[in-house]
N, C-alpha and C. Protein backbone atom coordinates (compact mmCIF):
# COMPACT_ATOMS: atom_id res chain seq x y z
N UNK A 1 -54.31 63.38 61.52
CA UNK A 1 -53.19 63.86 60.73
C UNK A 1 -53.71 64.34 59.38
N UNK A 2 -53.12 65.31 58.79
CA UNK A 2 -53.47 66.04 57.39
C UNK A 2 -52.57 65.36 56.58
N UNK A 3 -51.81 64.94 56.61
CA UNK A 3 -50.79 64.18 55.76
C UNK A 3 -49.72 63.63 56.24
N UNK A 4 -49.10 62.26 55.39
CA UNK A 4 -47.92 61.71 55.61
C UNK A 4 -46.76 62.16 55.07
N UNK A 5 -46.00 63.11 55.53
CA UNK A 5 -44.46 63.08 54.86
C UNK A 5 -43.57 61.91 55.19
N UNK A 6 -42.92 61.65 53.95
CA UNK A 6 -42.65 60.03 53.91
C UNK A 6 -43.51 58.63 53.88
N UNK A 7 -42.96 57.86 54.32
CA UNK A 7 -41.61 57.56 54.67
C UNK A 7 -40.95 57.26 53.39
N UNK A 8 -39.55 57.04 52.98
CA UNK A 8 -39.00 56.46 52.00
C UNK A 8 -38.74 55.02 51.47
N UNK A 9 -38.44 54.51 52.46
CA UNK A 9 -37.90 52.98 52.67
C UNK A 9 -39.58 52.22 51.61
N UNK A 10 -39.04 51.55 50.72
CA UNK A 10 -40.45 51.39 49.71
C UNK A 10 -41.36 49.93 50.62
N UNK A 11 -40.83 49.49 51.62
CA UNK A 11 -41.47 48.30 52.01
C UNK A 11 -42.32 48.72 53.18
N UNK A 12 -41.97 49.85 53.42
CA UNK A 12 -42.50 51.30 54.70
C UNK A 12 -43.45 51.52 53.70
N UNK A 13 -43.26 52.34 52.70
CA UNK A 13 -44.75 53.05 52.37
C UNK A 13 -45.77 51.89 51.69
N UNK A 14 -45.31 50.76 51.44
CA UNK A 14 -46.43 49.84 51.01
C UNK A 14 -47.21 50.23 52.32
N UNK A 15 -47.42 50.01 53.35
CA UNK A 15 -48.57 49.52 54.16
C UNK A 15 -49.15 50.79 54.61
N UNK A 16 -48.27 52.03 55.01
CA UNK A 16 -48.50 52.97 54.95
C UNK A 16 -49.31 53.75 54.25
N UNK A 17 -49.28 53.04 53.04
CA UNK A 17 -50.20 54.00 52.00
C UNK A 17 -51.12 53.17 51.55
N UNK A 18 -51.17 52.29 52.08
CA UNK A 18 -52.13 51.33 51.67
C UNK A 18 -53.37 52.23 52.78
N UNK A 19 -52.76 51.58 53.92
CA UNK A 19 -54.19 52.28 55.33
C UNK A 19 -54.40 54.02 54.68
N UNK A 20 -53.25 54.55 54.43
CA UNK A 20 -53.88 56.35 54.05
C UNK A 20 -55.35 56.52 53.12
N UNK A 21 -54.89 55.15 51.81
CA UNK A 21 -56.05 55.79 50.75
C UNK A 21 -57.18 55.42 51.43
N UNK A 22 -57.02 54.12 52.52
CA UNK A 22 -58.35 53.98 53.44
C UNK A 22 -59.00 54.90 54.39
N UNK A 23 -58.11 55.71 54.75
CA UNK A 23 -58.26 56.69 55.14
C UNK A 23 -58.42 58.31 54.61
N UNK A 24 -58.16 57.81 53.36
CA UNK A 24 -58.03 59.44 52.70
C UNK A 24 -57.18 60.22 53.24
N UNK A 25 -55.89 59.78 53.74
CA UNK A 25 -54.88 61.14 54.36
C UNK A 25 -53.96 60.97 52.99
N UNK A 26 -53.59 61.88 52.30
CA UNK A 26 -52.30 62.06 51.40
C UNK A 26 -51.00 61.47 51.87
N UNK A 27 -49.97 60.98 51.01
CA UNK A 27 -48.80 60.32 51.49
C UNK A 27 -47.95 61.18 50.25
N UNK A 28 -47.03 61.96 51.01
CA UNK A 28 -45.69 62.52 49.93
C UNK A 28 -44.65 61.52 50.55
N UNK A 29 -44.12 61.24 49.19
CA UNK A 29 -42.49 60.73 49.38
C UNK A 29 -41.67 61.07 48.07
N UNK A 30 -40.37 60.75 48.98
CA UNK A 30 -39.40 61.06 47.96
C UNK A 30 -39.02 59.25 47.49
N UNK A 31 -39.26 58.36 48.03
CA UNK A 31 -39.28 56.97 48.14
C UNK A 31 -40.26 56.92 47.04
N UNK A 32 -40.51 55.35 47.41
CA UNK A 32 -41.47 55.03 46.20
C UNK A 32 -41.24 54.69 44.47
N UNK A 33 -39.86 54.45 44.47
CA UNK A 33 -39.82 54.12 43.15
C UNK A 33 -40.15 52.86 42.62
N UNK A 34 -40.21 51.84 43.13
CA UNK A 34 -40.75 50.55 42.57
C UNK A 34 -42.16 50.93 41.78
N UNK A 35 -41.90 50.05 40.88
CA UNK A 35 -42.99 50.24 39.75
C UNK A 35 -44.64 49.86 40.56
N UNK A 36 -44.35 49.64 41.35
CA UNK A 36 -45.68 48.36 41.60
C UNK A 36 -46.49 49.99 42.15
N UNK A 37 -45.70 50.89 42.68
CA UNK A 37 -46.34 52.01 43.21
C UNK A 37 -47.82 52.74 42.27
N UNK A 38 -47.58 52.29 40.77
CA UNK A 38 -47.88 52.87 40.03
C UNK A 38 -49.82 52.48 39.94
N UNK A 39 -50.20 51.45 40.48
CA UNK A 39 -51.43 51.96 41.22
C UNK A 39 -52.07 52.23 41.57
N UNK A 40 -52.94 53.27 41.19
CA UNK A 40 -53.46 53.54 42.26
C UNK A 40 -54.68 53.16 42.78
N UNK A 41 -55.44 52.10 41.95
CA UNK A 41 -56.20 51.43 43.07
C UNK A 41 -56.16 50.95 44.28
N UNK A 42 -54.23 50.59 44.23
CA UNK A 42 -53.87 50.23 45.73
C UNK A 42 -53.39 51.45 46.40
N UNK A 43 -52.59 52.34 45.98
CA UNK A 43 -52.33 53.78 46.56
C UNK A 43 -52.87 54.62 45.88
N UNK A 44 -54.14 55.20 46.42
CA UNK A 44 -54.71 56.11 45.97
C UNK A 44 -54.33 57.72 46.15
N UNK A 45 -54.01 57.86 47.52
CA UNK A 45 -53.51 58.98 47.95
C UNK A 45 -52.02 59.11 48.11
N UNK A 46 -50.99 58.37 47.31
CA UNK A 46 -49.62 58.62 47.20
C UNK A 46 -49.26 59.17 45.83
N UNK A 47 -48.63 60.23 46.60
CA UNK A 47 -47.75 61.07 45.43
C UNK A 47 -46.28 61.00 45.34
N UNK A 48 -45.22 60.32 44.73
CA UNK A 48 -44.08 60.15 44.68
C UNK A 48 -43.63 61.41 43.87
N UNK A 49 -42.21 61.76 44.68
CA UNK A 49 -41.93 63.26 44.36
C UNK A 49 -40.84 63.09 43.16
N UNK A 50 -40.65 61.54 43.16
CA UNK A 50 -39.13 61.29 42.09
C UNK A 50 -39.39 60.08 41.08
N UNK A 51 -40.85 60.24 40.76
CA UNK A 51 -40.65 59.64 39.53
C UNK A 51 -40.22 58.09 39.79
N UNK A 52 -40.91 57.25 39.02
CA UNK A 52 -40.26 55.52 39.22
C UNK A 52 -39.42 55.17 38.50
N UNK A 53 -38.66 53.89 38.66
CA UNK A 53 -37.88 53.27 38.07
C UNK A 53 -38.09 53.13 36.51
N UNK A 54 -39.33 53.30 36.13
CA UNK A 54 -39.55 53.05 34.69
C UNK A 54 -38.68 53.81 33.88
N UNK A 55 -38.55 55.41 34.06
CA UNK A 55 -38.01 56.16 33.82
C UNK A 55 -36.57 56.28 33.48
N UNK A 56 -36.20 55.05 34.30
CA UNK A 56 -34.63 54.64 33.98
C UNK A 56 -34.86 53.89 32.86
N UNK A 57 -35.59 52.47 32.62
CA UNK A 57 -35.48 52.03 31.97
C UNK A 57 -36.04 52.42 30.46
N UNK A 58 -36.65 53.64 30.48
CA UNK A 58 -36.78 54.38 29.40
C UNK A 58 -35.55 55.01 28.81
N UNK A 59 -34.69 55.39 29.60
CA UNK A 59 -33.75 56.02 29.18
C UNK A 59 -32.60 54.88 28.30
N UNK A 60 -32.84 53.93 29.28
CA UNK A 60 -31.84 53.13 29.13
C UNK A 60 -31.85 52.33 27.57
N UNK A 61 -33.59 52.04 27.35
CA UNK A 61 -33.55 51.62 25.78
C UNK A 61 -33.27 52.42 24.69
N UNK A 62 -33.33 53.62 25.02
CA UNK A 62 -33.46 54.55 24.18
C UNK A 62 -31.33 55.00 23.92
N UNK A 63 -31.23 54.63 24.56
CA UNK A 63 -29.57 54.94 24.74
C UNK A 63 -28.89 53.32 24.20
N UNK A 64 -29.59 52.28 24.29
CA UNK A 64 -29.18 50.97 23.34
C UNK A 64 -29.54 51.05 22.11
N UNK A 65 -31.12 51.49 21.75
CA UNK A 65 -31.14 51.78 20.53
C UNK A 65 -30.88 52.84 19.96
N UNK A 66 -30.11 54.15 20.03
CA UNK A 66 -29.31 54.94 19.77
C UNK A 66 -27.88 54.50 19.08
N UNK A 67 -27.02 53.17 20.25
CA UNK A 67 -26.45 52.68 19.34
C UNK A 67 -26.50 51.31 19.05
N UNK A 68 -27.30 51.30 18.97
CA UNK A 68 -27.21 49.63 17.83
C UNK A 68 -27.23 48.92 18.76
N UNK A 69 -27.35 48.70 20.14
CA UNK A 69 -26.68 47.20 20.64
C UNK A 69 -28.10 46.58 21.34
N UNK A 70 -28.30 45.42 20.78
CA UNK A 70 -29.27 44.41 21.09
C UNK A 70 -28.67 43.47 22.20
N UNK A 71 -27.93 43.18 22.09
CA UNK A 71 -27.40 42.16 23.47
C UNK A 71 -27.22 42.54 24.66
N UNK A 72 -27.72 42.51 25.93
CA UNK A 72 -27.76 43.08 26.77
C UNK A 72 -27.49 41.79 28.18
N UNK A 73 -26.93 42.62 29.23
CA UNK A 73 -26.45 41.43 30.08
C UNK A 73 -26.88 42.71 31.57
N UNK A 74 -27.49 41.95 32.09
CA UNK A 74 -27.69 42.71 33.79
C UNK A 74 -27.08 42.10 34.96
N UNK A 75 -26.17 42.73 35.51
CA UNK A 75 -25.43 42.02 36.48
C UNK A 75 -25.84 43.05 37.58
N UNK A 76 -26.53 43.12 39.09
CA UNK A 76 -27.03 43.01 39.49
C UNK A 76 -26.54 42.96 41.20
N UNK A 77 -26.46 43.74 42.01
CA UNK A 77 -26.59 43.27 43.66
C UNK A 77 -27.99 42.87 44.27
N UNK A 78 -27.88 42.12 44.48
CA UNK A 78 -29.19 41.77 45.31
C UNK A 78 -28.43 41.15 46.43
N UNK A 79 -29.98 41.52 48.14
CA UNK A 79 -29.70 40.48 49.13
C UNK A 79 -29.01 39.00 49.26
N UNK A 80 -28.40 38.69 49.58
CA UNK A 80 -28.61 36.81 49.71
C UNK A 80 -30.19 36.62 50.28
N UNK A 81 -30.44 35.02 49.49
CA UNK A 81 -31.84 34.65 49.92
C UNK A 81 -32.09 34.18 51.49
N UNK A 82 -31.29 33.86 51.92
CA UNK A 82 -31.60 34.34 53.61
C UNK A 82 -31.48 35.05 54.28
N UNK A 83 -31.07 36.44 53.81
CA UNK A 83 -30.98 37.48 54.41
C UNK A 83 -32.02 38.43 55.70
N UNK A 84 -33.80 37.55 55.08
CA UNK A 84 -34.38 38.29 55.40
C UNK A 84 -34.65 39.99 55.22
N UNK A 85 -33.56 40.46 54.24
CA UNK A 85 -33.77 42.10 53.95
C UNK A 85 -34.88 42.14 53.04
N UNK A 86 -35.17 41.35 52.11
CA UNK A 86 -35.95 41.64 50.82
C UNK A 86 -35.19 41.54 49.83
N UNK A 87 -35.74 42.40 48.73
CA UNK A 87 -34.85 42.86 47.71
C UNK A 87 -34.10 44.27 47.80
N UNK A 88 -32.82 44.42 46.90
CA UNK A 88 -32.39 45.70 46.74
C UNK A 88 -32.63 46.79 46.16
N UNK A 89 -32.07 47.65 46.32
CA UNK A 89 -32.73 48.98 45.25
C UNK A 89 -32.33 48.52 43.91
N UNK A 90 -31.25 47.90 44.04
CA UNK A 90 -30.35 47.23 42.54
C UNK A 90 -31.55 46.83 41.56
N UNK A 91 -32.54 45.52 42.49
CA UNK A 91 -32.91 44.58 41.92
C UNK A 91 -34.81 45.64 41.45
N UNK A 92 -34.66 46.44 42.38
CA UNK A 92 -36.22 47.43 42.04
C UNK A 92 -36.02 48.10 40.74
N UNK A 93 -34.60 48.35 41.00
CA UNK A 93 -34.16 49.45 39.82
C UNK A 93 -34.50 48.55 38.46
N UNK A 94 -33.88 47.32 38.16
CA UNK A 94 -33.29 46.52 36.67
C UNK A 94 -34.59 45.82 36.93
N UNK A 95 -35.96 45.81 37.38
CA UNK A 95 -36.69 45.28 37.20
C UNK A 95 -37.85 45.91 36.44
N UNK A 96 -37.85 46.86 35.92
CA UNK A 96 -38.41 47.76 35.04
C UNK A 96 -37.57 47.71 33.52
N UNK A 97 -36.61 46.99 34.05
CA UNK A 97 -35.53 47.45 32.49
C UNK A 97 -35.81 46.58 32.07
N UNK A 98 -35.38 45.15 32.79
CA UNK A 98 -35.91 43.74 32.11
C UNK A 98 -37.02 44.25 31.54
N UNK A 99 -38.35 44.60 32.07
CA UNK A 99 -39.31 44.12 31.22
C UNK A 99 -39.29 44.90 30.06
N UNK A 100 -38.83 46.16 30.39
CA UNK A 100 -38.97 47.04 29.08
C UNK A 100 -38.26 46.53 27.86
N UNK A 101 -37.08 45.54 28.20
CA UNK A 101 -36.06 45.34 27.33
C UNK A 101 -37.06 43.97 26.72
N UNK A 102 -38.22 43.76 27.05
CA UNK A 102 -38.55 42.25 26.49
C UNK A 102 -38.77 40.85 27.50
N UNK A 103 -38.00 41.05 28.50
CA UNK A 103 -37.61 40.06 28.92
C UNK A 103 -36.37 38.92 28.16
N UNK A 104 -35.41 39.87 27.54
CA UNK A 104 -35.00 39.23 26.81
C UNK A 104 -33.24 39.29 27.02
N UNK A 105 -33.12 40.10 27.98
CA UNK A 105 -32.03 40.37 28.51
C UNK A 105 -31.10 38.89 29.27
N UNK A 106 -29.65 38.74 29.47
CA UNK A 106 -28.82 38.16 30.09
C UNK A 106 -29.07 38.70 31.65
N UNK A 107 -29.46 38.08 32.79
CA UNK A 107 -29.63 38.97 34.27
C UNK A 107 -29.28 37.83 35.35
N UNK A 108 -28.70 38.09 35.85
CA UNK A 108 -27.93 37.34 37.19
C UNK A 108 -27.73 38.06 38.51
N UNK A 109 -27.57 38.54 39.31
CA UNK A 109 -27.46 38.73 40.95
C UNK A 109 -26.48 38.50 41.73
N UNK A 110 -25.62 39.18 42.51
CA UNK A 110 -24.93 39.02 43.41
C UNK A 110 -25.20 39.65 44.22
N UNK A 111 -24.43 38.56 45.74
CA UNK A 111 -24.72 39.21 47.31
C UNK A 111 -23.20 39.19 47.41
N UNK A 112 -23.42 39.81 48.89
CA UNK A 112 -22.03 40.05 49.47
C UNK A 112 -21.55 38.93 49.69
N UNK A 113 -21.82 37.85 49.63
CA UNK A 113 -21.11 36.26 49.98
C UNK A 113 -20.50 35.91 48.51
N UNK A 114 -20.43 36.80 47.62
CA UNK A 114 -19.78 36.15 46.55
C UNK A 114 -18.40 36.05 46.17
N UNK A 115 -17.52 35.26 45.98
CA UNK A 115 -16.15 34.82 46.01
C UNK A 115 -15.70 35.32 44.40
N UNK A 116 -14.36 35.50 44.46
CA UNK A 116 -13.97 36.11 43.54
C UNK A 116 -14.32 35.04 42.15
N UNK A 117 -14.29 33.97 42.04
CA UNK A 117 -14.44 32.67 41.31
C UNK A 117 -15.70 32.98 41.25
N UNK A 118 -16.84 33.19 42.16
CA UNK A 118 -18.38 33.71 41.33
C UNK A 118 -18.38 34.66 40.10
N UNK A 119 -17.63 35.89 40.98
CA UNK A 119 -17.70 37.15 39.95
C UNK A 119 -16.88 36.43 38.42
N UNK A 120 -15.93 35.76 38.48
CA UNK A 120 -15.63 35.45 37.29
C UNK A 120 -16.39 34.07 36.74
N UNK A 121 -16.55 34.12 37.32
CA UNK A 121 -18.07 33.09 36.82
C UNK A 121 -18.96 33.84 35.65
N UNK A 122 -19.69 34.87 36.75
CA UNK A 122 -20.38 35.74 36.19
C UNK A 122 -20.11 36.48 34.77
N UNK A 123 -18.78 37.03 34.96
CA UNK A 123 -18.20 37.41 33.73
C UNK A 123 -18.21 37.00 32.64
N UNK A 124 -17.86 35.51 32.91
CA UNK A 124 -17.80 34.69 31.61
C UNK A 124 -19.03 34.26 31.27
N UNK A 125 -19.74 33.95 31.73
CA UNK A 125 -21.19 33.64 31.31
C UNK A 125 -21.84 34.84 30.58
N UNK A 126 -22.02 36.35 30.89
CA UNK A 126 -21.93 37.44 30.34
C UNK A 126 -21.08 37.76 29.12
N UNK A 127 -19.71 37.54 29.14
CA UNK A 127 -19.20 37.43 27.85
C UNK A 127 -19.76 36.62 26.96
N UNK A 128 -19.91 35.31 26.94
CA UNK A 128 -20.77 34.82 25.98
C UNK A 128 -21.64 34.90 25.54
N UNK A 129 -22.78 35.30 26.62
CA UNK A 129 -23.85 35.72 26.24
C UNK A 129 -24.84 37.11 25.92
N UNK A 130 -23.64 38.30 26.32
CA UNK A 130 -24.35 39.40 26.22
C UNK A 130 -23.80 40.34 25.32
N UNK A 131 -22.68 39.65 24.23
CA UNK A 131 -22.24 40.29 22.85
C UNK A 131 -22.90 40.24 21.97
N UNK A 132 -22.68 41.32 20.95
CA UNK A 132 -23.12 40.85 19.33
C UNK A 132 -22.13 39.84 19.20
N UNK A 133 -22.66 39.71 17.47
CA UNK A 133 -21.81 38.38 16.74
C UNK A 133 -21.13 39.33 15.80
């Protein structure tokens, strides 16, 4: 093969592009946004066509410190932990932001098993903690 088009699915092109750079075949995707892509000792021959998640979270500080707001709260879909899926795009996405933000952010998670009494759970824990004073 002269090259891999694709795949997208980011838990697909880990291994995928792992064997290519061993192989020297090129890997295009439109996938691939998790930061970890960034690499390339481990993916040598992957080219992501859309840019990573960092990119959000560039935007995203730059649009808090634009206006003023230091308190920050990430609320979040992720799998349930027995799901066996992994993680979500949710959780690939806000995992570039956290760090950019410091690690200093309010961040919590929900799955589809969550009851309305979670989400307001959630809320309130967020209200307290992810305002100015």
């Amino acid at each position: 093969s002269d090259a891999f088009i694709g795949p997208v699915c980011d838990y697909v092109i880990a291994p995928v592009a792992r064997y290519a750079g061993v192989w020297k075949i090129p890997v295009l995707t439109a996938g691939g946004q998790v930061n970890h892509f960034v690499f390339k000792s481990d993916f040598p021959t992957l080219t992501r066509l859309m840019g990573s998640y960092l990119f959000v979270s560039e935007a995203m500080k730059q649009i808090l410190n634009d206006f003023g707001w230091s308190a920050v709260g990430l609320l979040y879909y992720n799998y349930g932990i027995n799901s066996n899926k992994g993680n979500s795009e949710c959780h690939f996405m806000l995992g570039p932001v956290f760090t950019t933000l410091g690690h200093s952010s309010v961040h919590r998670s929900f799955n589809e098993s969550a009851t309305s009494k979670d989400f307001k759970d959630l809320l309130l824990t967020f209200s307290a903690s992810s305002r100015s004073e």
